[in-house]
N, C-alpha and C. Protein backbone atom coordinates (compact mmCIF):
# COMPACT_ATOMS: atom_id res chain seq x y z
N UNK A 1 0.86 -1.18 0.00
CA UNK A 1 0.00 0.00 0.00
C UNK A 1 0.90 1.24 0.00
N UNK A 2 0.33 2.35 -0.77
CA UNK A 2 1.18 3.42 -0.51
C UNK A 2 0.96 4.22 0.22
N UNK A 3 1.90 5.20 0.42
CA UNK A 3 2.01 6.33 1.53
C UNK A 3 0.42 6.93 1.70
N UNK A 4 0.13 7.40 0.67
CA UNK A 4 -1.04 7.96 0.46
C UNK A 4 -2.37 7.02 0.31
N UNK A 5 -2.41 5.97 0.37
CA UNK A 5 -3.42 5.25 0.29
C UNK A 5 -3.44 5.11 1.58
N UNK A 6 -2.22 4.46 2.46
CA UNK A 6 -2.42 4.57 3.91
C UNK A 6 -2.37 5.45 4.75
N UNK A 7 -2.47 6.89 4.22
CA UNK A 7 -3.11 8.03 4.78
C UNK A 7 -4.58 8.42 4.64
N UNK A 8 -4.63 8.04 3.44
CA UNK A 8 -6.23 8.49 3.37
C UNK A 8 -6.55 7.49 4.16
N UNK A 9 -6.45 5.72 4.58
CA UNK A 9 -7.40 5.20 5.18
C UNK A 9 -7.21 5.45 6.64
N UNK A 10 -6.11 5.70 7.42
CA UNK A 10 -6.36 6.22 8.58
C UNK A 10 -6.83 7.01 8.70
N UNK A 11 -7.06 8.50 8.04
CA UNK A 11 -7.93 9.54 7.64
C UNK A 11 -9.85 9.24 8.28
N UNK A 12 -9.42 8.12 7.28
CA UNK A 12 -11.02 7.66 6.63
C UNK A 12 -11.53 6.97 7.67
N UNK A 13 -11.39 5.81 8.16
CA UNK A 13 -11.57 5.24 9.36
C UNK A 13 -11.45 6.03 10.70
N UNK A 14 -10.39 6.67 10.82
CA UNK A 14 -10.77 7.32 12.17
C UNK A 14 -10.76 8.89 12.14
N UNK A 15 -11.75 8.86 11.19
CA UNK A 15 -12.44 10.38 11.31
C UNK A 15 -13.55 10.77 12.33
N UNK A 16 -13.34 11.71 12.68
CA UNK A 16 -13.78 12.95 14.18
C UNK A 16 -15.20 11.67 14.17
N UNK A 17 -16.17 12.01 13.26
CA UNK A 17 -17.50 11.57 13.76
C UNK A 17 -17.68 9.96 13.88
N UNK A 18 -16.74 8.68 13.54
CA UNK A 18 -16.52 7.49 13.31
C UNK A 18 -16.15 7.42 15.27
N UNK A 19 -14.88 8.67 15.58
CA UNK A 19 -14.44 8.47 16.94
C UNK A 19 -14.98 8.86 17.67
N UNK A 20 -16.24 9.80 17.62
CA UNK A 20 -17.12 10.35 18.46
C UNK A 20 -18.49 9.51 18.75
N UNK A 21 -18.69 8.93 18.05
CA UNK A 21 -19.47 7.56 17.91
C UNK A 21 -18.89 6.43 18.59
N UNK A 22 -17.96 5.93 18.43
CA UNK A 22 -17.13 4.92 18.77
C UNK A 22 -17.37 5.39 20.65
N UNK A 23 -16.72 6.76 20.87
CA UNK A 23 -16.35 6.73 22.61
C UNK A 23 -17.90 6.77 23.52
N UNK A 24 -18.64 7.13 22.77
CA UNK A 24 -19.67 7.66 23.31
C UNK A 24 -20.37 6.20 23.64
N UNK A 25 -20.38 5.32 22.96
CA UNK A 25 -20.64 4.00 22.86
C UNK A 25 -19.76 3.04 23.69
N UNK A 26 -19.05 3.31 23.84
CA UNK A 26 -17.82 2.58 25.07
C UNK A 26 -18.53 3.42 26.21
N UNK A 27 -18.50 4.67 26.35
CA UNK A 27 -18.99 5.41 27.55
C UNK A 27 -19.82 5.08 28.56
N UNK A 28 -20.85 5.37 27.53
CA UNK A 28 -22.33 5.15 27.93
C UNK A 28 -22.41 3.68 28.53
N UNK A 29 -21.45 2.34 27.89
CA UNK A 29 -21.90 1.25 28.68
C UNK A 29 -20.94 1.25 29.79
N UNK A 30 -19.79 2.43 29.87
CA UNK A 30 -19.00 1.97 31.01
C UNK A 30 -19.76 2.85 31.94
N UNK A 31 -20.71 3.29 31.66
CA UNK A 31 -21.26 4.35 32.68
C UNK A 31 -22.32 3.60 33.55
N UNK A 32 -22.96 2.30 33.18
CA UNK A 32 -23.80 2.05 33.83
C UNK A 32 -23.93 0.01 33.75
N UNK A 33 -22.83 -0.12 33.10
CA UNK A 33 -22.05 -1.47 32.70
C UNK A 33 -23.47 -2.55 32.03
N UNK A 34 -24.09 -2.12 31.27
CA UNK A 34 -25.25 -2.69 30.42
C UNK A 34 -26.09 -2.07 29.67
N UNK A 35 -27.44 -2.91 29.20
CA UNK A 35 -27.70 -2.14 27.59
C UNK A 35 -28.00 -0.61 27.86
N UNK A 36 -28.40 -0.14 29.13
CA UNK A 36 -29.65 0.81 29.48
C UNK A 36 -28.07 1.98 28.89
N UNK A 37 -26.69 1.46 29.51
CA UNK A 37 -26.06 2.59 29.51
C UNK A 37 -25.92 2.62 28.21
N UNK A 38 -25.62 1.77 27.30
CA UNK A 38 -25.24 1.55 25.59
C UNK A 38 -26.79 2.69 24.84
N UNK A 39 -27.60 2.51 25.21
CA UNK A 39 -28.65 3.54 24.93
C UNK A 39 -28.15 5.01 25.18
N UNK A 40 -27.81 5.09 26.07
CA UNK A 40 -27.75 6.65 26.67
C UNK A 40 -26.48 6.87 25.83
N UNK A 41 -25.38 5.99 25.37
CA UNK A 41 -24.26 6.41 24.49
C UNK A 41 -24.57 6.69 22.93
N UNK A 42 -25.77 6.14 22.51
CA UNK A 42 -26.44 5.92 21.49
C UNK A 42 -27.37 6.74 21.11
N UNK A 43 -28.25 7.46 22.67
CA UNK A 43 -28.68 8.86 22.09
C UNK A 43 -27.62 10.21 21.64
N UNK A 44 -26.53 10.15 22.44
CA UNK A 44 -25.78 10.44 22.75
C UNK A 44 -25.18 11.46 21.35
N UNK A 45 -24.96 9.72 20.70
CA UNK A 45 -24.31 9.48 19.46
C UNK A 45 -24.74 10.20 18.30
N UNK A 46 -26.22 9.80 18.47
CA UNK A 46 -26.98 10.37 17.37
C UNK A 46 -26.75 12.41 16.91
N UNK A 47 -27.02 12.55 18.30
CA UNK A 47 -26.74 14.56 18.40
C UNK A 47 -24.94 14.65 18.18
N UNK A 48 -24.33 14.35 18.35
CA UNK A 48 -22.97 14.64 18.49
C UNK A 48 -22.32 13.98 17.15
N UNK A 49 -22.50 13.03 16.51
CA UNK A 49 -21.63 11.97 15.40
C UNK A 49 -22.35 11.86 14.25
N UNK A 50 -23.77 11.46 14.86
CA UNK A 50 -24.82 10.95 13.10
C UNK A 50 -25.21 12.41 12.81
N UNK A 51 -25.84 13.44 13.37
CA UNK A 51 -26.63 14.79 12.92
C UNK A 51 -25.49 15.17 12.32
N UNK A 52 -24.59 15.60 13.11
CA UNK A 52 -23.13 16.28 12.70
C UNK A 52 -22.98 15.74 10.78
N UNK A 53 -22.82 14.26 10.94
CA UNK A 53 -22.19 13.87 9.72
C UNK A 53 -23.30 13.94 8.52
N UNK A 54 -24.39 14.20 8.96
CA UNK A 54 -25.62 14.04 7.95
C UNK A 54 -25.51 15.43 7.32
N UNK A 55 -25.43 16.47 8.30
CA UNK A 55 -25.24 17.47 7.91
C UNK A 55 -24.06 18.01 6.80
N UNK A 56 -23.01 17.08 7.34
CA UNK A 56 -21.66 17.21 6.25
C UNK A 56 -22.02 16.68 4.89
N UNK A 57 -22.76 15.49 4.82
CA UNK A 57 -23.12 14.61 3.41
C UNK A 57 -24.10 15.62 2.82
N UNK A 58 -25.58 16.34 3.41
CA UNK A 58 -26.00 17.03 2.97
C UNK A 58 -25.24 18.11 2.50
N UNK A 59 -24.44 18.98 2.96
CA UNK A 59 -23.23 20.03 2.03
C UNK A 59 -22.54 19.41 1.02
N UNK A 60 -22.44 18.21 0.96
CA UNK A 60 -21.64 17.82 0.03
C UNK A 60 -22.30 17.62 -1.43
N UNK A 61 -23.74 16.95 -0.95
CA UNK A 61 -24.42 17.04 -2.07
C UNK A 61 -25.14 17.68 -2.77
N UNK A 62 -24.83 19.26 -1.90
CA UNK A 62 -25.42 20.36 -2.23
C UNK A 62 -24.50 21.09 -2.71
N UNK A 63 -23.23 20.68 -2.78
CA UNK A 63 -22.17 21.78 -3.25
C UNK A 63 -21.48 22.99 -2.27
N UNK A 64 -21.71 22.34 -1.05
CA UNK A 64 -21.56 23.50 -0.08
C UNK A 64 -19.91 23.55 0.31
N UNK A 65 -19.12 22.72 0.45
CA UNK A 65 -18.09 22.35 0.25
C UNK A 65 -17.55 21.19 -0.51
N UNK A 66 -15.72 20.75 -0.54
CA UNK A 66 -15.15 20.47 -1.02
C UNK A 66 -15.19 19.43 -1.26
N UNK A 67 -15.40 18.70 0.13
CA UNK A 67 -14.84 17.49 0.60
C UNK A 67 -15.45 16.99 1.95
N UNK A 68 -15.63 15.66 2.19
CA UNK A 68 -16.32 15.14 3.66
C UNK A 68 -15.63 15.87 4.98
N UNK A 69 -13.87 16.06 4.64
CA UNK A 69 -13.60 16.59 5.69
C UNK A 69 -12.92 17.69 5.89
N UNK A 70 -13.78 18.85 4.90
CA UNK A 70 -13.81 19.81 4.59
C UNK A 70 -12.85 20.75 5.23
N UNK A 71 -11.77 20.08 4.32
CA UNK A 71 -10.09 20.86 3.83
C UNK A 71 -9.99 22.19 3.64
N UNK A 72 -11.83 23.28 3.51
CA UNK A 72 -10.98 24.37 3.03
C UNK A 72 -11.90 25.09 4.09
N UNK A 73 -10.74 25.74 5.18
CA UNK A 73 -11.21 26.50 6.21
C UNK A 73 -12.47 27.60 6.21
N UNK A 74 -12.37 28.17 5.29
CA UNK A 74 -13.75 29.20 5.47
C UNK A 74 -14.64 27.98 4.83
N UNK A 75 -15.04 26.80 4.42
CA UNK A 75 -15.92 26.26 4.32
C UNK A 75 -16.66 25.56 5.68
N UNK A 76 -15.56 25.70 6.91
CA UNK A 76 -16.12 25.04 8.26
C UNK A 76 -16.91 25.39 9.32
N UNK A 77 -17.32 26.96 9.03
CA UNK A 77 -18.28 27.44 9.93
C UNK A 77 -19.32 27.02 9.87
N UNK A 78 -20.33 26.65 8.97
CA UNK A 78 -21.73 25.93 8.75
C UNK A 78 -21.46 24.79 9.34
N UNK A 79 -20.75 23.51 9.11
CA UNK A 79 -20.94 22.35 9.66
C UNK A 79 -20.42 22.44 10.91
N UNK A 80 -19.28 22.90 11.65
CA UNK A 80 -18.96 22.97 13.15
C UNK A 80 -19.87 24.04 13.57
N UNK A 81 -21.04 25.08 13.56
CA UNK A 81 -21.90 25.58 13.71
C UNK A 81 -23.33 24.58 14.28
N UNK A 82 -23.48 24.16 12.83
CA UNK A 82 -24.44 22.81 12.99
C UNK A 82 -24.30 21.80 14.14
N UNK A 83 -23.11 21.60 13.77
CA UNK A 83 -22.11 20.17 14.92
C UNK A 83 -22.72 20.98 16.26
N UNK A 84 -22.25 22.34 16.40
CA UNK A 84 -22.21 22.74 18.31
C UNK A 84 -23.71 22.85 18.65
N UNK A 85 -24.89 23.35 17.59
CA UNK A 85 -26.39 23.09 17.79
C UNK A 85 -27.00 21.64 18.18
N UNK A 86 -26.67 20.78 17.27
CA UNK A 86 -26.79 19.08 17.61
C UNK A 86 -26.70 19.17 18.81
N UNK A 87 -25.19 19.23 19.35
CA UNK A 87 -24.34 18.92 20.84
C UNK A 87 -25.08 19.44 21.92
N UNK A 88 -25.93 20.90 21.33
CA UNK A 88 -26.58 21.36 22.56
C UNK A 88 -28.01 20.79 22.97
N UNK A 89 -28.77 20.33 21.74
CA UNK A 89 -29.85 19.73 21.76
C UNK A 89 -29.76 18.70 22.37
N UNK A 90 -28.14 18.15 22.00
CA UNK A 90 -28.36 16.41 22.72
C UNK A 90 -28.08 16.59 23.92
N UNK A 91 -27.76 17.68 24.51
CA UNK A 91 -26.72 18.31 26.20
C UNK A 91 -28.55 18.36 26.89
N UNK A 92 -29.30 18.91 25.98
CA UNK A 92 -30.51 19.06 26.75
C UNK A 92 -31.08 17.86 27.24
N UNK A 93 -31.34 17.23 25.82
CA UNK A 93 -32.17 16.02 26.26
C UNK A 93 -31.26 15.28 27.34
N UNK A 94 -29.82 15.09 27.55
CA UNK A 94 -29.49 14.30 28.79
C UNK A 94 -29.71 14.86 29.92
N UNK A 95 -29.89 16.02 29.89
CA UNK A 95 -30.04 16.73 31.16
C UNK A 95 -31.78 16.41 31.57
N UNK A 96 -32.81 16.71 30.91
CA UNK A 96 -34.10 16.02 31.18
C UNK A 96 -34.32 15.25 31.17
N UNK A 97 -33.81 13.91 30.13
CA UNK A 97 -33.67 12.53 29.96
C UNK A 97 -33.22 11.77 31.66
N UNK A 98 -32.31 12.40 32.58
CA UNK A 98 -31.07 12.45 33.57
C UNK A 98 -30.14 11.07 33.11
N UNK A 99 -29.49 11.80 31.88
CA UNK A 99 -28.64 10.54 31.40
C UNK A 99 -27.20 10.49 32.58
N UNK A 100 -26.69 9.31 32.42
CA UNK A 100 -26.18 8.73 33.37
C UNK A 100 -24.61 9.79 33.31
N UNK A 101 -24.17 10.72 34.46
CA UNK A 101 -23.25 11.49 35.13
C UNK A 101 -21.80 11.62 33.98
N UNK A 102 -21.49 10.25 33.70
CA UNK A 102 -20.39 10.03 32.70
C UNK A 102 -20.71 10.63 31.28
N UNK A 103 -21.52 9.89 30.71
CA UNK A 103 -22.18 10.42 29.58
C UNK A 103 -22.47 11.86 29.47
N UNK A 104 -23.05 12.24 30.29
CA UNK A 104 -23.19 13.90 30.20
C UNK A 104 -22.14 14.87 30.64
N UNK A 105 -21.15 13.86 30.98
CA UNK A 105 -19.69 14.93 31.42
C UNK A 105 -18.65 15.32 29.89
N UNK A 106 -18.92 13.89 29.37
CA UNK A 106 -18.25 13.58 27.88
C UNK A 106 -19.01 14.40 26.79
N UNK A 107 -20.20 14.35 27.14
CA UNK A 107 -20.56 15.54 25.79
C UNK A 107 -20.69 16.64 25.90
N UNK A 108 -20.40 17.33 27.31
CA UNK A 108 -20.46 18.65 27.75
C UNK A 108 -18.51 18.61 27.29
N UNK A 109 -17.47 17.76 27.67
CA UNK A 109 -16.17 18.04 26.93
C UNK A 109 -16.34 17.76 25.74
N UNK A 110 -17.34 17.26 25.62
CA UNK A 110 -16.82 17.56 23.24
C UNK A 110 -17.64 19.06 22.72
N UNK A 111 -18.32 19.25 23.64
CA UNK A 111 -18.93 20.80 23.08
C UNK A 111 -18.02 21.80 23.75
N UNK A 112 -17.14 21.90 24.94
CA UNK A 112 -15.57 22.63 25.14
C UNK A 112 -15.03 22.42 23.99
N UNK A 113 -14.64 21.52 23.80
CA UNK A 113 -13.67 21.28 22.88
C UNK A 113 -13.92 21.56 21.15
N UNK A 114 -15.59 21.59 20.86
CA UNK A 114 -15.76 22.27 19.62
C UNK A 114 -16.08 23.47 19.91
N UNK A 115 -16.14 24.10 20.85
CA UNK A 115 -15.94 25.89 20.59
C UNK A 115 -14.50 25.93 20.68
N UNK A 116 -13.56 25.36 21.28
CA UNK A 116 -12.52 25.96 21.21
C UNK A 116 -11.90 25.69 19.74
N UNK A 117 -12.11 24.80 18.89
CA UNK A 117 -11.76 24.64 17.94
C UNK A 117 -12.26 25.70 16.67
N UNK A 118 -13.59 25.78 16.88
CA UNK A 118 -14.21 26.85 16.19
C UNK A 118 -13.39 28.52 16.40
N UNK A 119 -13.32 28.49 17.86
CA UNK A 119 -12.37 29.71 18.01
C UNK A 119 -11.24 29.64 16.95
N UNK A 120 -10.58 29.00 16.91
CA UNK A 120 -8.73 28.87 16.39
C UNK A 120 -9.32 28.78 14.68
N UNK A 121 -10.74 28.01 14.55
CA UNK A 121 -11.14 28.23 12.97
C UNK A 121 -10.91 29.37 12.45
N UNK A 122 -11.72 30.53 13.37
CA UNK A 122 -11.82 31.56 12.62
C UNK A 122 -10.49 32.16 12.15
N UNK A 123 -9.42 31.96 13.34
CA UNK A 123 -8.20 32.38 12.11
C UNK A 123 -7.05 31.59 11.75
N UNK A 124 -7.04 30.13 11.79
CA UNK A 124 -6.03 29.36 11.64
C UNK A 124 -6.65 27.62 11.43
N UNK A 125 -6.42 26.67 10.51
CA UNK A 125 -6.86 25.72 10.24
C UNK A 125 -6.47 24.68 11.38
N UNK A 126 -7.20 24.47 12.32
CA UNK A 126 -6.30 23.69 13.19
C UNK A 126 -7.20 22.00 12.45
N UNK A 127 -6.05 21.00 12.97
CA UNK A 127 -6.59 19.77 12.80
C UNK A 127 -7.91 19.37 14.03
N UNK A 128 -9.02 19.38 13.21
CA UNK A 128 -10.44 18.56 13.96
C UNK A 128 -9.99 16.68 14.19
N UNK A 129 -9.41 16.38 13.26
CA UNK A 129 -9.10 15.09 13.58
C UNK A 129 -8.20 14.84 14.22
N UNK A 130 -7.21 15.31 14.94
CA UNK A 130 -5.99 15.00 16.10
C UNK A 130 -6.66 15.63 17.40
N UNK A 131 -7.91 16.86 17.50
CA UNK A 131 -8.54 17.00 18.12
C UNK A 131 -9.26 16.36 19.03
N UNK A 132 -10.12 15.72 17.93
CA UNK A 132 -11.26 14.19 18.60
C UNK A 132 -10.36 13.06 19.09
N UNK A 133 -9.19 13.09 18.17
CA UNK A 133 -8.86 11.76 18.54
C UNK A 133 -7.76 11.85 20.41
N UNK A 134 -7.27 13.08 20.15
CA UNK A 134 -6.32 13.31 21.59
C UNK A 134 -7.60 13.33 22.39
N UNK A 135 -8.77 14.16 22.10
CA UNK A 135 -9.83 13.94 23.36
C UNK A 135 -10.17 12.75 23.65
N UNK A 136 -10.73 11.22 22.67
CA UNK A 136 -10.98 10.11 22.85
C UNK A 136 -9.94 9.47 23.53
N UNK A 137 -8.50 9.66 23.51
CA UNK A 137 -7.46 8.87 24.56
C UNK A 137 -7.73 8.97 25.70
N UNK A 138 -8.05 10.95 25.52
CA UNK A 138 -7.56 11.13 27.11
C UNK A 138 -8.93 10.73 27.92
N UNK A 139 -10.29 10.79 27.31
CA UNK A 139 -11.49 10.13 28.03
C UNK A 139 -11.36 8.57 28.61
N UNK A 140 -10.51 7.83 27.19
CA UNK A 140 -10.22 6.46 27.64
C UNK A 140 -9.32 6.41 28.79
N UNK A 141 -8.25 6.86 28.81
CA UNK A 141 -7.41 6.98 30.05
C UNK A 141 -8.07 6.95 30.99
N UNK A 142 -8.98 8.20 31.62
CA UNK A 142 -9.36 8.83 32.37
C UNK A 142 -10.82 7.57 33.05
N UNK A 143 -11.21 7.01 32.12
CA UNK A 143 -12.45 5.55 32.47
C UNK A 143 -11.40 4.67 32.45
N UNK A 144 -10.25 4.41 32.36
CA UNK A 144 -9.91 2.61 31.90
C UNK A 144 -8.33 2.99 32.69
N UNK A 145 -8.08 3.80 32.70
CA UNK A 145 -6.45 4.12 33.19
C UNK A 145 -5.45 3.70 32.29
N UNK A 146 -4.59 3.39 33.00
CA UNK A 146 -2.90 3.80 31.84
C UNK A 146 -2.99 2.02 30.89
N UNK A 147 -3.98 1.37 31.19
CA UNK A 147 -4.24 0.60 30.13
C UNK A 147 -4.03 0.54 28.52
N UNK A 148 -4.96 2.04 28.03
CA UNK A 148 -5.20 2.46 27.10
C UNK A 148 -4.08 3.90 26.83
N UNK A 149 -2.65 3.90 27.28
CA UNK A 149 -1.72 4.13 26.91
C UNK A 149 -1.42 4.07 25.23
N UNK A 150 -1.20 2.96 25.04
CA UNK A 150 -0.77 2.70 23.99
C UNK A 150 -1.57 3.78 23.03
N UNK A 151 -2.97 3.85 23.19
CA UNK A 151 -3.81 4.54 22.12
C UNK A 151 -3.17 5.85 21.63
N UNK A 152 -2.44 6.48 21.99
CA UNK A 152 -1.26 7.85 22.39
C UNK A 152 -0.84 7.41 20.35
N UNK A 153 -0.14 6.16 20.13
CA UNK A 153 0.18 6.18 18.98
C UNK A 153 -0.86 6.68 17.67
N UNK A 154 -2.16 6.29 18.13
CA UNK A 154 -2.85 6.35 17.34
C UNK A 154 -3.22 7.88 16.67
N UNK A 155 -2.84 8.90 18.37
CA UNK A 155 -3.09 10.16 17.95
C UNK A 155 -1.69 10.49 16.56
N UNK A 156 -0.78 10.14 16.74
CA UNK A 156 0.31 10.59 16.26
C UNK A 156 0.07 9.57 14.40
N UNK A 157 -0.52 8.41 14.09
CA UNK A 157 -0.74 7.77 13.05
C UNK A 157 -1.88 9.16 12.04
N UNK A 158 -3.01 9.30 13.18
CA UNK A 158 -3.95 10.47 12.67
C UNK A 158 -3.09 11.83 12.13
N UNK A 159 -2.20 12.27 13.06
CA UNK A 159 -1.92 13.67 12.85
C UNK A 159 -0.61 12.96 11.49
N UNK A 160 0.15 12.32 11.80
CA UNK A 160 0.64 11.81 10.40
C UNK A 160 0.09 11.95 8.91
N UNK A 161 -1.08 11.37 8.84
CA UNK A 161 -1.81 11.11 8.15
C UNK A 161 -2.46 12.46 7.15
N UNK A 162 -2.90 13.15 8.57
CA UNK A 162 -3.67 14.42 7.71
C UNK A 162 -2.37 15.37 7.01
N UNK A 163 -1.21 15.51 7.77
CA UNK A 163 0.10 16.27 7.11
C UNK A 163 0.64 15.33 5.79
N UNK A 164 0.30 14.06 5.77
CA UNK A 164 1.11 13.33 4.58
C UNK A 164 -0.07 13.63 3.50
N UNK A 165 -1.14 13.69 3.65
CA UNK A 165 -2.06 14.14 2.66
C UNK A 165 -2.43 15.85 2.28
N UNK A 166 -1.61 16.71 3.15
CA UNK A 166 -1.23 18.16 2.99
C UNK A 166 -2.79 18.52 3.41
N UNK A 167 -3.45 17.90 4.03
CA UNK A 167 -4.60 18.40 4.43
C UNK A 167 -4.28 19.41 5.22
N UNK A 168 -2.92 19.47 6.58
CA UNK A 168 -2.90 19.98 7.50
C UNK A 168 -0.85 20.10 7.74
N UNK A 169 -0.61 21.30 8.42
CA UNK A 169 0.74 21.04 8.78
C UNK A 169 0.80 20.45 10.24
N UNK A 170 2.72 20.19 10.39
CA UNK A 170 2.49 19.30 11.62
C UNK A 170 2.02 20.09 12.98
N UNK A 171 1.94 21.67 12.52
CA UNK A 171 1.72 22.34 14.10
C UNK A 171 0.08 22.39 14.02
N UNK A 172 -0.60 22.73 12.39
CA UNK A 172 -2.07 22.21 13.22
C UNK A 172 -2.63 20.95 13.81
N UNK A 173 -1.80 19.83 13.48
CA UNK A 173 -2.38 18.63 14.34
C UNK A 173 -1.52 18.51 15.79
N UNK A 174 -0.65 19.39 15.73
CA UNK A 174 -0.26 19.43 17.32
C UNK A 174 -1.26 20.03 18.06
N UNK A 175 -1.65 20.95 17.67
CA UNK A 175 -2.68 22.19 17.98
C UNK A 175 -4.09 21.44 18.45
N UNK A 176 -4.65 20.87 17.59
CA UNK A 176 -5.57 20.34 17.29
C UNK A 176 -5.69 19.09 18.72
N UNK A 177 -4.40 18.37 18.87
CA UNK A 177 -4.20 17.00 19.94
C UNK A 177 -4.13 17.77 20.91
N UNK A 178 -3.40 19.08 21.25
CA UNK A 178 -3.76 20.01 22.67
C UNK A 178 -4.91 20.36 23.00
N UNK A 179 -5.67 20.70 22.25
CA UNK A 179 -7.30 21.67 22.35
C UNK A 179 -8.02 20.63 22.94
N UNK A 180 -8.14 19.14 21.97
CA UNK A 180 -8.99 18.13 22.16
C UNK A 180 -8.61 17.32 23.81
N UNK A 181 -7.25 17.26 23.67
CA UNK A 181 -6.57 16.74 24.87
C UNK A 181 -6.94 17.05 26.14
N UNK A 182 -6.62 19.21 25.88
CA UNK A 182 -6.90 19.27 27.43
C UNK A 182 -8.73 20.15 27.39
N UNK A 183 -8.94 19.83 26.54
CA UNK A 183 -11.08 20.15 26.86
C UNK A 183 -11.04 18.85 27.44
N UNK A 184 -10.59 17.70 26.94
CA UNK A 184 -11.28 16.32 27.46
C UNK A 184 -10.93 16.34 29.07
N UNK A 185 -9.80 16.28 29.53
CA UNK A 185 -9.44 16.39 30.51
C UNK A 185 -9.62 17.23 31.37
N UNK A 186 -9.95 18.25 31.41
CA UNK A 186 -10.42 19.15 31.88
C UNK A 186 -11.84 19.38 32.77
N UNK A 187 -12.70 19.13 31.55
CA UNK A 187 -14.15 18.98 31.39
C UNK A 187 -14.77 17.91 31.58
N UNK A 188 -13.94 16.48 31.30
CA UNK A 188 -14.62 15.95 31.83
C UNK A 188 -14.32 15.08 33.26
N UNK A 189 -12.97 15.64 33.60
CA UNK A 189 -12.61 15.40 35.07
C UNK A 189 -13.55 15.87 36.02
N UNK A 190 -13.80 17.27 35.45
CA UNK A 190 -14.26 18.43 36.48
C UNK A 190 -15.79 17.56 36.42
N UNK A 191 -16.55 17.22 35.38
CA UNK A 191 -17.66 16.95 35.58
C UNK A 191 -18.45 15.30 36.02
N UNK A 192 -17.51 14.48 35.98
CA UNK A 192 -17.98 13.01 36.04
C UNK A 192 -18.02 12.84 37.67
C-alpha cells in the first residue's frame, strides 16, 4: 500500500464523527455497565456523530463544500456551527432525559472542545481530527487508566496522516491533539 493510500485510510476510518461515535458507545456502557447505559451512548451518538455527519453529506451534495472533511477553512463554519447546535440539543435532552453522570460529562467536553476549535477556525486551520482523537485517549485513560496508553500512537498515526495528505501542517495537528486533549481532561474530570 502506498504512503497515500495509507493516509487516506487512517484519515477515513478514524475520522472525528466514526471516533465520536465509537467513545460515546464505550462510555455510555462503562457508565452504567449494560444495555440501558449503551442507549444513553447511542442517544448520545446520534446529536454529536450521526446529525453532525448528515449534515456534512447534505453540504456535500449540495455543493456546499469540497470534501467530507472539509479541507478548506472558510468552508467550516456551517458544519462545526451545525455540529455545536446538535451537541446542545443532545446536552438538553441528557439533562431532562437524567442521562447517566459520565455520559453527560463527555458531551459537555466535546462541546468545550468544539468551541474551542471553532475559536482557532476563525483564524487558523487547526486539525479537527488529532482534536477528537487526543480527546478520545484522554477520556479512555481517564475511564480505563494507563491501560489504554498505547492509544497515544494512534493520535500521532492520525496527525501523520492528515500532514502526509497536505490536508494539515504538523503544528495544526499538534494544535488540534492540545485543544482536544486538554477540553477532554479538563471537562470531563471536572464533571464526572
Amino acid at each position: 500500500m502506498t504512503e497515500s493510500r495509507t493516509a487516506r485510510l487512517i484519515t477515513d476510518t478514524l475520522a472525528p464523527a466514526n471516533l465520536v461515535i465509537a467513545i460515546l458507545l464505550i462510555i455510555g456502557w462503562h457508565s452504567t455497565s449494560s444495555a440501558t447505559g449503551l442507549g444513553w451512548g447511542l442517544l448520545a451518538a446520534l446529536f454529536c456523530g450521526g446529525i453532525p455527519f448528515a449534515v456534512i453529506v447534505l453540504g456535500l451534495k449540495r455543493g456546499n463544500w469540497t470534501d467530507k472533511h472539509i479541507r478548506v477553512r472558510e468552508q467550516r463554519a456551517v458544519p462545526l456551527l451545525a455540529t455545536m447546535a446538535s451537541v446542545l440539543i443532545g446536552i438538553s435532552l441528557l439533562v431532562v432525559l437524567q442521562a447517566p453522570r459520565e455520559v453527560f460529562a463527555l458531551v459537555v467536553a466535546m462541546l468545550v472542545g468544539l468551541i474551542m476549535t471553532v475559536i482557532v477556525t476563525i483564524w487558523w486551520k487547526v486539525s479537527v481530527h488529532t482534536a477528537v482523537a487526543s480527546g478520545v485517549v484522554v477520556i479512555l485513560l481517564l475511564a480505563f487508566g494507563m491501560s489504554m496508553a498505547p492509544l497515544v500512537l494512534g493520535i500521532a498515526a492520525i496527525g501523520w496522516s492528515r500532514v502526509a495528505l497536505r490536508d494539515h501542517t504538523p503544528s495544526q495537528t499538534v494544535v488540534g491533539a492540545l485543544l482536544g486533549g486538554l477540553a477532554a481532561a479538563v471537562v470531563f474530570s471536572a464533571i464526572r
